[in-house]
C-alpha atoms as a PDB file:
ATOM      1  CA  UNK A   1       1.626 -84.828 -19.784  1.00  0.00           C
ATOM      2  CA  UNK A   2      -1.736 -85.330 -17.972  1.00  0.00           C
ATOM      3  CA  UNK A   3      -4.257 -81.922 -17.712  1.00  0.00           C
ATOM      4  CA  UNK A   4      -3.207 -81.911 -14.073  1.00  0.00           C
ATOM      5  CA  UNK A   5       0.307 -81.208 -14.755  1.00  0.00           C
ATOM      6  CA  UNK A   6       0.134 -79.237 -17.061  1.00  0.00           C
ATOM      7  CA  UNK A   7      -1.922 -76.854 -14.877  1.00  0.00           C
ATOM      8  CA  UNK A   8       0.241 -77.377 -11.785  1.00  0.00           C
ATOM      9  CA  UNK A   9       2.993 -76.046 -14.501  1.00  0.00           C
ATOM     10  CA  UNK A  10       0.958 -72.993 -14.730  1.00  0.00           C
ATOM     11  CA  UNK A  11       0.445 -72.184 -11.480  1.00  0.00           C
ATOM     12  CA  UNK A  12       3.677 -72.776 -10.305  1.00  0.00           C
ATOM     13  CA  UNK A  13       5.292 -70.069 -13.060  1.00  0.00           C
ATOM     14  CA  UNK A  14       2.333 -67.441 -12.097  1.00  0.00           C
ATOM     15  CA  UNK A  15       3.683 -68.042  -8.324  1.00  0.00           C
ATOM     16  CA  UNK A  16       7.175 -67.135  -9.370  1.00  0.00           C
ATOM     17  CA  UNK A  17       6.324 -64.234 -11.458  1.00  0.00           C
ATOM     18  CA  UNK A  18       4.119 -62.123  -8.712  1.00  0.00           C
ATOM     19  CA  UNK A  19       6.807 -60.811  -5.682  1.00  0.00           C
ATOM     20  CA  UNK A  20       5.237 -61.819  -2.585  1.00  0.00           C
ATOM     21  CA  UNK A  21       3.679 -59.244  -0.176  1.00  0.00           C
ATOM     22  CA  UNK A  22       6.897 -59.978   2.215  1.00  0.00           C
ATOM     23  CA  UNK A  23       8.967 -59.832  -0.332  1.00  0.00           C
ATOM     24  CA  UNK A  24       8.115 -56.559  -2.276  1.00  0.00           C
ATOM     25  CA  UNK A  25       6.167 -54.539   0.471  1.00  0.00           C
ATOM     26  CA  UNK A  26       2.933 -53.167  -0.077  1.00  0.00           C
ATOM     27  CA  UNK A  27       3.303 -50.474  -2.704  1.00  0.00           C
ATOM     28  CA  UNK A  28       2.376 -46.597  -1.574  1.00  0.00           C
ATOM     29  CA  UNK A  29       1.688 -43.761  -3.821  1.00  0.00           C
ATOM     30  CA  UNK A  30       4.219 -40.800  -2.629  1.00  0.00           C
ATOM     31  CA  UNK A  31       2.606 -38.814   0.102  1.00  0.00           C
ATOM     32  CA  UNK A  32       0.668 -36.059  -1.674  1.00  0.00           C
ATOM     33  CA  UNK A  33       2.038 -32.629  -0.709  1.00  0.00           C
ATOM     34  CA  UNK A  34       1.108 -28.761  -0.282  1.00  0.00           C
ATOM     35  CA  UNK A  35       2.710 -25.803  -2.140  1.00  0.00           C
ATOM     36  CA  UNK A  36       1.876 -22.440  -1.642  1.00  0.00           C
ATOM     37  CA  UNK A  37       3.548 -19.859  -3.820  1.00  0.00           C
ATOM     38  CA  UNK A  38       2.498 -17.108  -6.201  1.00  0.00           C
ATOM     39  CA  UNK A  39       2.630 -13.453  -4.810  1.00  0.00           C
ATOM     40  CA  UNK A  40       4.400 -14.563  -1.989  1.00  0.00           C
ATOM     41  CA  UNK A  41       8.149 -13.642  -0.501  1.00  0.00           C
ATOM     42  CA  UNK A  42       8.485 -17.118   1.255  1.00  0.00           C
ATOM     43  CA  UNK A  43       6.783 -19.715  -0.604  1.00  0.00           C
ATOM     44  CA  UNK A  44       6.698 -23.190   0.565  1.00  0.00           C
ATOM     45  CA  UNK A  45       6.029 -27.037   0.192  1.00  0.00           C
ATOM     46  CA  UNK A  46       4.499 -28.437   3.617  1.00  0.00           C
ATOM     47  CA  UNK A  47       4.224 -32.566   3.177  1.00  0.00           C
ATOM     48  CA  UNK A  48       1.169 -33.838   5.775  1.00  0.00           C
ATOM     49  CA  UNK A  49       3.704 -34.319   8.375  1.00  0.00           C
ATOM     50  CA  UNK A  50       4.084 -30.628   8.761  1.00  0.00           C
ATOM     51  CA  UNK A  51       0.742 -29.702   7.886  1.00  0.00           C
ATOM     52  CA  UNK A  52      -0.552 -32.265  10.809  1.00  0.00           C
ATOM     53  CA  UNK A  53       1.562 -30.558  13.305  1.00  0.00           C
ATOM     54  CA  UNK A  54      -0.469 -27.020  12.402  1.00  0.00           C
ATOM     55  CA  UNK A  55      -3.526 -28.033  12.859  1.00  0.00           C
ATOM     56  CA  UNK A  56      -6.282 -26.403  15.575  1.00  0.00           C
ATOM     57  CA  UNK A  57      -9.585 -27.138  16.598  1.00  0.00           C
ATOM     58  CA  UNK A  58     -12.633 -25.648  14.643  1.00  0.00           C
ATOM     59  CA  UNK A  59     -16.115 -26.377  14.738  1.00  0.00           C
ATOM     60  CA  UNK A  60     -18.424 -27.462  11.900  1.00  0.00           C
ATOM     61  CA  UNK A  61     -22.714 -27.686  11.771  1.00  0.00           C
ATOM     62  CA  UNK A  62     -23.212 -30.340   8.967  1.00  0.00           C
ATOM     63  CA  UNK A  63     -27.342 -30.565   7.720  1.00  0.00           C
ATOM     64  CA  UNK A  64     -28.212 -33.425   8.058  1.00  0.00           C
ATOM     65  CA  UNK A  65     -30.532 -35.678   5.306  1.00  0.00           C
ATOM     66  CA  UNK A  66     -33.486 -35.653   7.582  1.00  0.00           C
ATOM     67  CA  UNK A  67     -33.344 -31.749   7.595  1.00  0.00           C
ATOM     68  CA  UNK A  68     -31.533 -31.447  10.981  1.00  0.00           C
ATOM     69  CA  UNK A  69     -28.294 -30.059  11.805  1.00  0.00           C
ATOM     70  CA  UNK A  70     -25.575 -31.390  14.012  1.00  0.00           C
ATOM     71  CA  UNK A  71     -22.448 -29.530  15.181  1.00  0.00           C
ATOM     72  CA  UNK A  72     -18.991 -30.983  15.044  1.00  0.00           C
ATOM     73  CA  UNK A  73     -15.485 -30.914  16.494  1.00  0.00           C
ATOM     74  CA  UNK A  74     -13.033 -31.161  13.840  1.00  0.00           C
ATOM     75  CA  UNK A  75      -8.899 -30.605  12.889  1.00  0.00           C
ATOM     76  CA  UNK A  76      -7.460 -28.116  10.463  1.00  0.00           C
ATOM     77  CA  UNK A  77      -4.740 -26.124   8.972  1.00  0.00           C
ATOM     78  CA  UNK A  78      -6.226 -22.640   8.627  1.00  0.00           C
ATOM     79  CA  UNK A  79      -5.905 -21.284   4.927  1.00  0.00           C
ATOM     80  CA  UNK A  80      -5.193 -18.068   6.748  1.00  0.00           C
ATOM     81  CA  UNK A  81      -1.781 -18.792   8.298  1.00  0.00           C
ATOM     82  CA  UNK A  82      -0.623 -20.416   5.724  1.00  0.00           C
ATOM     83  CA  UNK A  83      -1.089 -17.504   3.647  1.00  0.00           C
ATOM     84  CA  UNK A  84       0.310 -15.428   6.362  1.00  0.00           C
ATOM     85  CA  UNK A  85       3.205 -17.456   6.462  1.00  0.00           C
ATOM     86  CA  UNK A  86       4.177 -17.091   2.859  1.00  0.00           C
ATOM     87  CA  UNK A  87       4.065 -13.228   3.192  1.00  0.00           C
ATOM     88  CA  UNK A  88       2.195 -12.073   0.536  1.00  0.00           C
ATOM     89  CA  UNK A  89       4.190  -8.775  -1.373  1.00  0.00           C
ATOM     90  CA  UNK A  90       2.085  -6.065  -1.090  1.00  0.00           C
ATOM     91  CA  UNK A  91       3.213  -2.534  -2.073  1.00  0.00           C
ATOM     92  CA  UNK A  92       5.569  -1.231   0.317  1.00  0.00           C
ATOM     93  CA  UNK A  93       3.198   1.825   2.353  1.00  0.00           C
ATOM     94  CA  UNK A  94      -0.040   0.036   0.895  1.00  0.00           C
ATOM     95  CA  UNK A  95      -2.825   0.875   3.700  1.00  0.00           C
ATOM     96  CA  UNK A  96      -4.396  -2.582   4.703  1.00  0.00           C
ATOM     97  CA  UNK A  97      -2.437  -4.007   2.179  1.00  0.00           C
ATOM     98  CA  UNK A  98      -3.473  -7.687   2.979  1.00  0.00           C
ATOM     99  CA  UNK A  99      -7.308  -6.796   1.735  1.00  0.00           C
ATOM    100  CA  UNK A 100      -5.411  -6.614  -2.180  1.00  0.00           C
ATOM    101  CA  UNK A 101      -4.367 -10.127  -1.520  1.00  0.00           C
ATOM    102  CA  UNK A 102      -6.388 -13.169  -3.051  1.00  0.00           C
ATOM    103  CA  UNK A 103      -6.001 -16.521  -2.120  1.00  0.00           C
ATOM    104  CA  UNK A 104      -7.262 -19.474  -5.148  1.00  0.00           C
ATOM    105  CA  UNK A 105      -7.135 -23.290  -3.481  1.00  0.00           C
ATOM    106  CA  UNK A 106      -6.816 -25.857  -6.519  1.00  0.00           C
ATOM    107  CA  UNK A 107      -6.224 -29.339  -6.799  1.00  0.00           C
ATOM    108  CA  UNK A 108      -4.763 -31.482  -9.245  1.00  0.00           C
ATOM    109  CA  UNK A 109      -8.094 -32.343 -11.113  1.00  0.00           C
ATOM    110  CA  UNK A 110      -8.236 -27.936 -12.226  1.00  0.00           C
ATOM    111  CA  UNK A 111     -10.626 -27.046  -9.558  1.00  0.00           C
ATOM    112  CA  UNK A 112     -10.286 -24.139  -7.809  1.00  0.00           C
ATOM    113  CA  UNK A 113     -11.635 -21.791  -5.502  1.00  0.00           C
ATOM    114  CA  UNK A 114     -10.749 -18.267  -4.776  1.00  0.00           C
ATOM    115  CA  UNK A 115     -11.082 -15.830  -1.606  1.00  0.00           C
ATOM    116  CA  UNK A 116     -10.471 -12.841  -0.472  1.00  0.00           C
ATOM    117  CA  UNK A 117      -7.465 -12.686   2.348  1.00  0.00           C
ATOM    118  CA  UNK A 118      -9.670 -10.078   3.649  1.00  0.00           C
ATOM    119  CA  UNK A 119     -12.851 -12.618   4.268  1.00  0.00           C
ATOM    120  CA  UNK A 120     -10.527 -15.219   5.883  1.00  0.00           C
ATOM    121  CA  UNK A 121      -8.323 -12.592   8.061  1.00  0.00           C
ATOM    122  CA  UNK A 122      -9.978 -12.416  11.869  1.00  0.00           C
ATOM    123  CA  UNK A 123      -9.598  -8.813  11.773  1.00  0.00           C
ATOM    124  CA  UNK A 124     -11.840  -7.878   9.382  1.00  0.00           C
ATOM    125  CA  UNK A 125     -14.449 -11.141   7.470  1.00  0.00           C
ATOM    126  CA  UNK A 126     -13.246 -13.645  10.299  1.00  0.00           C
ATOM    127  CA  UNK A 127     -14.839 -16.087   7.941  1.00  0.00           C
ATOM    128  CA  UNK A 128     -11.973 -18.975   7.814  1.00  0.00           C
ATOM    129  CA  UNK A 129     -11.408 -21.401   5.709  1.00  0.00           C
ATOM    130  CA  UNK A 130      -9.444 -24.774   6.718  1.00  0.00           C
ATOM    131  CA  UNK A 131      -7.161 -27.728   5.257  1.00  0.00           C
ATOM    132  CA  UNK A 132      -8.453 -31.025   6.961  1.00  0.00           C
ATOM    133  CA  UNK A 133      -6.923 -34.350   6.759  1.00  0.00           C
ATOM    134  CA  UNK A 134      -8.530 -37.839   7.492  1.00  0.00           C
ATOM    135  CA  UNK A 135      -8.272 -38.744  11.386  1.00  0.00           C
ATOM    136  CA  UNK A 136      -8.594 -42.989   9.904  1.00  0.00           C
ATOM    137  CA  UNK A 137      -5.191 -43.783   8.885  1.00  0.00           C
ATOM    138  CA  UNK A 138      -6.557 -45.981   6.227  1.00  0.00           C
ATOM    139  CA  UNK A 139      -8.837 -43.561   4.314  1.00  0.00           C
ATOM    140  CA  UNK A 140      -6.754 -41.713   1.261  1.00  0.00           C
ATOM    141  CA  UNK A 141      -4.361 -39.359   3.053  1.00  0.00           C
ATOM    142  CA  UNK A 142      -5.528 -35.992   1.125  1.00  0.00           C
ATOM    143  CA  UNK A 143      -6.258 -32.485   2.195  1.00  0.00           C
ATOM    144  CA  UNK A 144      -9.571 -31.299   1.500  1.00  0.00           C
ATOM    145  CA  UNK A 145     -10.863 -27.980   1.640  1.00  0.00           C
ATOM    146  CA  UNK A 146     -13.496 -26.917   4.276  1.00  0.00           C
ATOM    147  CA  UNK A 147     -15.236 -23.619   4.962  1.00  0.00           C
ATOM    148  CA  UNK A 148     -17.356 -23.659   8.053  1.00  0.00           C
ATOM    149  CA  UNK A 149     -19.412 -20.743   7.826  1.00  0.00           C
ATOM    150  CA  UNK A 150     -20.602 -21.634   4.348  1.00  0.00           C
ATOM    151  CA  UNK A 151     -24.394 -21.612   3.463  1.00  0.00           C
ATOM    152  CA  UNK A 152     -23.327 -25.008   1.417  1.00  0.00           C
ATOM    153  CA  UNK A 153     -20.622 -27.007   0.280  1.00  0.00           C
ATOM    154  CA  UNK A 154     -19.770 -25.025  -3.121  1.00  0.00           C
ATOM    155  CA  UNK A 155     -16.688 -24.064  -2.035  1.00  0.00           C
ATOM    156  CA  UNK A 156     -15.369 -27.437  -0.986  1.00  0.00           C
ATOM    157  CA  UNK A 157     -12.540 -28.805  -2.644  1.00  0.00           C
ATOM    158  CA  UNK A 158     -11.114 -32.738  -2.589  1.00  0.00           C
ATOM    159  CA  UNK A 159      -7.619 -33.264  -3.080  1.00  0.00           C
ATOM    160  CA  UNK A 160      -6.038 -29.842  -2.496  1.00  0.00           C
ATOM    161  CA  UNK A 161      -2.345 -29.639  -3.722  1.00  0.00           C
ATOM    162  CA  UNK A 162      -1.945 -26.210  -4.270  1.00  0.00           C
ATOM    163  CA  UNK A 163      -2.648 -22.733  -2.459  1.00  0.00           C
ATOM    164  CA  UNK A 164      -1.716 -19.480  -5.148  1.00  0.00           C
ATOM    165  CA  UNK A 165      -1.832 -16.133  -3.444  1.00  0.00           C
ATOM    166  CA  UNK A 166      -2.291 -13.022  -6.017  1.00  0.00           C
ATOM    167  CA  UNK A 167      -1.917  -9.301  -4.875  1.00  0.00           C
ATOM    168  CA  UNK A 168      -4.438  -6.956  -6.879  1.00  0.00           C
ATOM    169  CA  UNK A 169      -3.237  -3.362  -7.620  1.00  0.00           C
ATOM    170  CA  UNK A 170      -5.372  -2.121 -10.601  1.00  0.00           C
ATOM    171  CA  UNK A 171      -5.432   1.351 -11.684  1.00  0.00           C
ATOM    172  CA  UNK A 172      -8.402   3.421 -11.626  1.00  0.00           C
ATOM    173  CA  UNK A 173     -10.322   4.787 -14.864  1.00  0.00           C
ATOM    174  CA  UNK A 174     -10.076   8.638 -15.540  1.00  0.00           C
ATOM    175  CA  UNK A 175     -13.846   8.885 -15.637  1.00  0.00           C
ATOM    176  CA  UNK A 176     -14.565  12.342 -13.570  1.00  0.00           C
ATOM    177  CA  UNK A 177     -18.697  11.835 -13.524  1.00  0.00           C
ATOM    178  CA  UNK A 178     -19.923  12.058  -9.744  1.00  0.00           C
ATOM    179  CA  UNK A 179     -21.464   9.117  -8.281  1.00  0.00           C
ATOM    180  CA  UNK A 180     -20.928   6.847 -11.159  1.00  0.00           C
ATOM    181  CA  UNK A 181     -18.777   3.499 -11.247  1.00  0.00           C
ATOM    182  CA  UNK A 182     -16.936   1.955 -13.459  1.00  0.00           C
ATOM    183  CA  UNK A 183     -17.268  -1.759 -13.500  1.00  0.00           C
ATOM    184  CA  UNK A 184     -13.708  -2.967 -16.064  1.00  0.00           C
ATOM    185  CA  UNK A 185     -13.777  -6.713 -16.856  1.00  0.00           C
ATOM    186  CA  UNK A 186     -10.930  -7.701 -18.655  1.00  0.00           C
ATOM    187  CA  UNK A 187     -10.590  -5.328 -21.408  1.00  0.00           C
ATOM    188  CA  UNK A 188     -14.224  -3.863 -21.289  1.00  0.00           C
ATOM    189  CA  UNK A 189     -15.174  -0.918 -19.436  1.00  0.00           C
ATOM    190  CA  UNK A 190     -18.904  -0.132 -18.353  1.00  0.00           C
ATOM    191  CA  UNK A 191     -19.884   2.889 -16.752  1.00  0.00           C
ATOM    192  CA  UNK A 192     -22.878   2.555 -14.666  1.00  0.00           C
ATOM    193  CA  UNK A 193     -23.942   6.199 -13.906  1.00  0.00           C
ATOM    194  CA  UNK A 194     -25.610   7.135 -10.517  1.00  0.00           C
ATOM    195  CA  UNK A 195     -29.182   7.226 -11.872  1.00  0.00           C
ATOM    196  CA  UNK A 196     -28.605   3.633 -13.511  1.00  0.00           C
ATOM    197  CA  UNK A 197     -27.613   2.645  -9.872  1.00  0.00           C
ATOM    198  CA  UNK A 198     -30.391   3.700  -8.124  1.00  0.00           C
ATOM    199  CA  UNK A 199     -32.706   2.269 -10.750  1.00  0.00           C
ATOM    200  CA  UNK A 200     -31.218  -1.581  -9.387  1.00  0.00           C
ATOM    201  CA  UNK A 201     -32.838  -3.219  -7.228  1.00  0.00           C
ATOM    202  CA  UNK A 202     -32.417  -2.478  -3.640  1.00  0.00           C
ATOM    203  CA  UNK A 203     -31.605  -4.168  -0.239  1.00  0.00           C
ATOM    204  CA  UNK A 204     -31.266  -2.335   3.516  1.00  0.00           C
ATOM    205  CA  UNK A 205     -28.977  -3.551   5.824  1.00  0.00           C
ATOM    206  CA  UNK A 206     -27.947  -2.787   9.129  1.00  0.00           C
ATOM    207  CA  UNK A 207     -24.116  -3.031   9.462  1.00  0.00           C
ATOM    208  CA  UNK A 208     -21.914  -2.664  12.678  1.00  0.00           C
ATOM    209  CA  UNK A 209     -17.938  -2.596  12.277  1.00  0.00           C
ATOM    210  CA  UNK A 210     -15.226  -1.436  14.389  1.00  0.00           C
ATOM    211  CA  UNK A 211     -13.503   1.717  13.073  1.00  0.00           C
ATOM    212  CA  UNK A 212     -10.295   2.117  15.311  1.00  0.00           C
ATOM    213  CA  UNK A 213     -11.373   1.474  18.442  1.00  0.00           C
ATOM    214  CA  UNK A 214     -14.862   2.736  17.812  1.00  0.00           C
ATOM    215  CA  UNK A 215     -18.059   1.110  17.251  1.00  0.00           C
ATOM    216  CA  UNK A 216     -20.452   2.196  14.558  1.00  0.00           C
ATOM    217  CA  UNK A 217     -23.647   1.369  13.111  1.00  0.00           C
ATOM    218  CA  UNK A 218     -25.568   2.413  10.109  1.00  0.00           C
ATOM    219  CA  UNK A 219     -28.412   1.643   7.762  1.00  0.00           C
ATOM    220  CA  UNK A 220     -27.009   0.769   4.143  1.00  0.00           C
ATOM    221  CA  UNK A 221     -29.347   0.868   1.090  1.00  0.00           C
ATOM    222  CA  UNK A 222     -28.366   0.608  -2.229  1.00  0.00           C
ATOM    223  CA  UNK A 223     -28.247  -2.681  -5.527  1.00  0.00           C
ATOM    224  CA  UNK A 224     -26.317  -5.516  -4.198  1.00  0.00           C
ATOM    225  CA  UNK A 225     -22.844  -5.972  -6.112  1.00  0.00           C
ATOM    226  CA  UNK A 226     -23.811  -9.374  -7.742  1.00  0.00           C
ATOM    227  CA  UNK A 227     -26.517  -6.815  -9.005  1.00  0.00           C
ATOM    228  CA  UNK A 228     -24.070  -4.031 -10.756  1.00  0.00           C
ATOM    229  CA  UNK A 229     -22.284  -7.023 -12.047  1.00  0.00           C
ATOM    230  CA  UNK A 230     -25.014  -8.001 -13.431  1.00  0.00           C
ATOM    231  CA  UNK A 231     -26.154  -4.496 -15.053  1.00  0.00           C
ATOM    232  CA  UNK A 232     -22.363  -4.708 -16.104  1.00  0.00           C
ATOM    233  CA  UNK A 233     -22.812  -7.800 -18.043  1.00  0.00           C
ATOM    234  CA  UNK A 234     -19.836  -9.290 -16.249  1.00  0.00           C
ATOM    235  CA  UNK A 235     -20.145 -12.740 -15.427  1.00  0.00           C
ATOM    236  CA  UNK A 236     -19.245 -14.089 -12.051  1.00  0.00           C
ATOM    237  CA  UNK A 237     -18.098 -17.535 -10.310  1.00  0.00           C
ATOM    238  CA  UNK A 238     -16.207 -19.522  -7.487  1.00  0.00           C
ATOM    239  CA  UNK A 239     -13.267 -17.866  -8.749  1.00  0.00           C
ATOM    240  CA  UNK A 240     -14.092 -14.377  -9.655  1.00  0.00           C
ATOM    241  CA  UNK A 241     -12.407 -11.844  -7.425  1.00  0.00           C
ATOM    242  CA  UNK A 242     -13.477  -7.589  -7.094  1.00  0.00           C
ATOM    243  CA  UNK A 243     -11.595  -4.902  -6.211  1.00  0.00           C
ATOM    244  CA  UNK A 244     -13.331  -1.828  -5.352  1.00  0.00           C
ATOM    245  CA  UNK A 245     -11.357   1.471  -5.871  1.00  0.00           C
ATOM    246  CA  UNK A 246     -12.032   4.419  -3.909  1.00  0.00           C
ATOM    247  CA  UNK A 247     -11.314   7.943  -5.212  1.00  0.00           C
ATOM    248  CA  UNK A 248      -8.647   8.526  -3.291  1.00  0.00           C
ATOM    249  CA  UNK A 249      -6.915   5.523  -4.432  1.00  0.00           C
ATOM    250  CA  UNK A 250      -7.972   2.937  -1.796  1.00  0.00           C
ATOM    251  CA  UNK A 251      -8.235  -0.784  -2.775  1.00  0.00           C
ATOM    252  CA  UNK A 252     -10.076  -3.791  -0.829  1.00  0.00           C
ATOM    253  CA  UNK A 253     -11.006  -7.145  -2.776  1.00  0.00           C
ATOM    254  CA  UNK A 254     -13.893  -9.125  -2.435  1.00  0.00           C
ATOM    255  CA  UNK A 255     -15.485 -12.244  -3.973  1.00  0.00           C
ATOM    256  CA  UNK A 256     -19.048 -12.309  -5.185  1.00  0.00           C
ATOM    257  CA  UNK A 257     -18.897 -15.820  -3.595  1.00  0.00           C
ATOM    258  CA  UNK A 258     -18.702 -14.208  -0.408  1.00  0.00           C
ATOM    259  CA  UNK A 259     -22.144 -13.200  -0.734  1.00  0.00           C
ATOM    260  CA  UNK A 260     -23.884 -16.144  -2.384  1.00  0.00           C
ATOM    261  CA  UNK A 261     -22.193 -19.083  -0.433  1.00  0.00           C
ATOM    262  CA  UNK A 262     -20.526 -17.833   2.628  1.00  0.00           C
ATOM    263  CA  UNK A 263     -23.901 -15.617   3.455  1.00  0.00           C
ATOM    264  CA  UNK A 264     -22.175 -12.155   3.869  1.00  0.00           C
ATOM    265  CA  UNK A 265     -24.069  -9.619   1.450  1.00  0.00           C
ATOM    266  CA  UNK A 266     -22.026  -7.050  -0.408  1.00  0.00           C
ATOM    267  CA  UNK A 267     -23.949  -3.810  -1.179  1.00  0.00           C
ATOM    268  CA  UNK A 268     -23.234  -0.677  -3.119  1.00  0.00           C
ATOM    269  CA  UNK A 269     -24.644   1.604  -0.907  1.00  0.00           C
ATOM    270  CA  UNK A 270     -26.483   5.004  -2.431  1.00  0.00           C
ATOM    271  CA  UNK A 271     -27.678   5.795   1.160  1.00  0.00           C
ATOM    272  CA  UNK A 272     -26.338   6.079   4.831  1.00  0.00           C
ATOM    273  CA  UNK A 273     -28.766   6.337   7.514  1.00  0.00           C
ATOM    274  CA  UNK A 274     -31.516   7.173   5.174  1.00  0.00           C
ATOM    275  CA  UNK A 275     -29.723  10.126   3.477  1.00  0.00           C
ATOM    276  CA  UNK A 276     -28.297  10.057  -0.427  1.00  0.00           C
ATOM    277  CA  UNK A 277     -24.330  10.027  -0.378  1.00  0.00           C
ATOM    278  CA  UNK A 278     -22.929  11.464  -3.424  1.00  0.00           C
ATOM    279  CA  UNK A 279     -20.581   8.668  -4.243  1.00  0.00           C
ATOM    280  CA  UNK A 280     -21.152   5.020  -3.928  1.00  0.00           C
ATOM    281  CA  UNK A 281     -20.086   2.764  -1.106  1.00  0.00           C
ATOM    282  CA  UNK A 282     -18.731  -0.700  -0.726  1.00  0.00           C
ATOM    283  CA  UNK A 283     -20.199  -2.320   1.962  1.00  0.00           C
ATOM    284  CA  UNK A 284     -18.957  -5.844   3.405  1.00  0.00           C
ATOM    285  CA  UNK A 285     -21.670  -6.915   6.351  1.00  0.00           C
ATOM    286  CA  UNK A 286     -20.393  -9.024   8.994  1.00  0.00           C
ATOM    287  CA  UNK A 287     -17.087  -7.760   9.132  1.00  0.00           C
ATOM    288  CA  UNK A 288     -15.458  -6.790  12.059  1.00  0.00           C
ATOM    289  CA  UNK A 289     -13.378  -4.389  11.128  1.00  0.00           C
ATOM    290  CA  UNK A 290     -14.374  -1.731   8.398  1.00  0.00           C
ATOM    291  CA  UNK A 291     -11.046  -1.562   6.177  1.00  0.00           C
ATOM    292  CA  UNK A 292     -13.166  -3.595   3.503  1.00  0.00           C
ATOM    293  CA  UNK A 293     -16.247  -0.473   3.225  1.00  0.00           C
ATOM    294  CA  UNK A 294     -14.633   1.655   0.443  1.00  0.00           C
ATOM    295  CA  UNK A 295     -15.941   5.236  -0.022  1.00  0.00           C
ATOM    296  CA  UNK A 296     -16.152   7.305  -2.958  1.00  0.00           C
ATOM    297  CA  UNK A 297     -16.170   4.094  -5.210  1.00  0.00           C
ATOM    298  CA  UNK A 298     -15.309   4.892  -8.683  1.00  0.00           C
ATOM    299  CA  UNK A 299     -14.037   1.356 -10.183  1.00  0.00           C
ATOM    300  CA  UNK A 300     -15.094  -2.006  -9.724  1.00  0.00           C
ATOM    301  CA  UNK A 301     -12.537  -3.760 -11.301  1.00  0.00           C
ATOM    302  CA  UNK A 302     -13.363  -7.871 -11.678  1.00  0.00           C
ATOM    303  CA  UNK A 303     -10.676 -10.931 -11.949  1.00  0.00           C
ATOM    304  CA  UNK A 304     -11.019 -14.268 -12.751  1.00  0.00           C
ATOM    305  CA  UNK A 305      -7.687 -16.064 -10.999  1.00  0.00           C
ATOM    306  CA  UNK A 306      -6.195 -18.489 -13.710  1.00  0.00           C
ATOM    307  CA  UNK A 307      -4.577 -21.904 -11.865  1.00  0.00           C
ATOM    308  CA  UNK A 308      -0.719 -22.316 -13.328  1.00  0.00           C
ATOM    309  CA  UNK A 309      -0.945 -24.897 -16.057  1.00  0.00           C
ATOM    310  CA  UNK A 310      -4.389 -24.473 -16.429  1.00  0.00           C
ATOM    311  CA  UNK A 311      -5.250 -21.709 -19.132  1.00  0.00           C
ATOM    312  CA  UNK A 312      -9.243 -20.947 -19.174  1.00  0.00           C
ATOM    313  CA  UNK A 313      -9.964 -22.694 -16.029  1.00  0.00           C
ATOM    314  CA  UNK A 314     -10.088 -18.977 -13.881  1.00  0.00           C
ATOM    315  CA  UNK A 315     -14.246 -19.812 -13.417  1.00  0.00           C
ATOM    316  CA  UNK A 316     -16.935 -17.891 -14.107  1.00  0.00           C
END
């Protein structure tokens, strides 16, 4: 058999082995999905369809590599409602029970992210965060995490699959010493007394928030809270959530991300309008409402959120 046929031979069986494209179809991967579950009374699986019929309008400013910055028009799913949706399960009688709840955005890969509902709810941080999917049908169809207030792109996530909502209610420490915190982090306890507080280093900030239907305003001075973490020795990261408990049993959650990506300080205020208070504050700047400034702080009690499957991957 001449060289020529031989190869004709080969061609011809490679032919018949491969299905052609009109034969077999082009081959998809399944349509990636969202869940959202955890402390939640409806949880639910949304495939892009659904998710693409939520979506609204926000608007982004991107920097841009000569230094500039440009604003943009984009589509989303807002975090927020989706949340919402699931009904997070709260205590029943819980005052502002929705500033317990904490909301961690993973993906398949073990990345995750973790907010406070309270930050993303437009009554009080009004800081949202949004699910966006390509608008070019032929780019990957995956949702991908997007926070538009965000000093940077830290808390942007590729490939989200999963949204976990936790409810915090921790129990306050016994300690009865006036004006002193205790910061518990895990299983260790560190009381910060008041004159270890004022010994931090300080900020001032004018605040504003909406109490009721009333307006106030005050000057806040006191360490920041990445600060008594700090003094606390308890590390922090993109998925490291607070709760603040106030004397009389109050709770509100916030992330130390907050502050150091979306641009919203969080003090522990030792002074109100230039006078000492006895007991600590927490103060949350740049929300509207003020169900997330706890008085009478007494325990700072810090989370890392775990993703299901994922043991040690909570961030710090």
């Amino acid at each position: 058999m001449s060289r020529r046929s031989l190869l004709s031979l080969v061609l011809a069986g490679v032919l018949l082995a491969v299905p052609s494209a009109a034969s077999a179809g082009f081959r998809h991967e399944p349509a990636p999905s969202l869940t959202v579950g955890g402390a939640a009374a409806t949880p639910a699986t949304y495939s892009l369809g659904q998710l693409k019929s939520q979506e609204t309008q926000f608007t982004i400013t991107r920097s841009s590599w000569w230094g500039g910055t440009r604003t943009e028009n984009e589509q989303g799913v807002s975090v927020d409602t989706l949340v919402n949706t699931a009904a997070p399960t709260w205590p029943a009688g819980t005052k502002n029970g929705l500033l317990r709840v904490t909301v961690t955005v993973s993906n398949a890969w073990g990345r995750s992210v973790t907010f406070a509902l309270g930050e993303l709810d437009p009554s009080f941080g009004d800081h949202p965060a949004y699910l966006t999917l390509p608008e070019n049908a032929h780019q990957p169809q995956a949702l991908d995490l997007v926070v538009p207030g965000d000093t940077n792109d830290a808390r942007s996530l590729d490939d989200v699959d999963r949204i976990t909502v936790g409810v915090q209610n921790p129990v306050a420490t016994t300690s009865t010493v006036t004006g002193a915190v205790t910061v518990q982090d895990g299983s260790r306890s560190t009381v910060l007394s008041s004159t270890e507080l004022a010994a931090l280093p300080a900020r001032t900030l004018n605040v504003s928030f909406l109490a009721g239907t009333a307006s106030q305003q005050h000057v806040e001075t006191g360490p920041t809270l990445q600060e008594v973490l700090r003094a606390a020795h308890a590390p922090t990261g993109l998925n490291t959530w607070v709760a603040a408990i106030g004397s009389d049993g109050y709770v509100a959650t916030v992330t130390p991300a907050e502050a150091w990506v979306g641009g919203r300080p969080l003090l522990i205020s030792l002074s109100e309008d230039g006078t000492s208070t006895d007991t600590p504050r927490l103060v949350t700047d740049g929300d509207v409402k003020g169900g997330r400034y706890v008085s009478g702080v007494v325990d700072l009690v810090v989370g890392q959120s775990q993703l299901p499957g994922w043991p040690g991957w909570g961030g710090r």
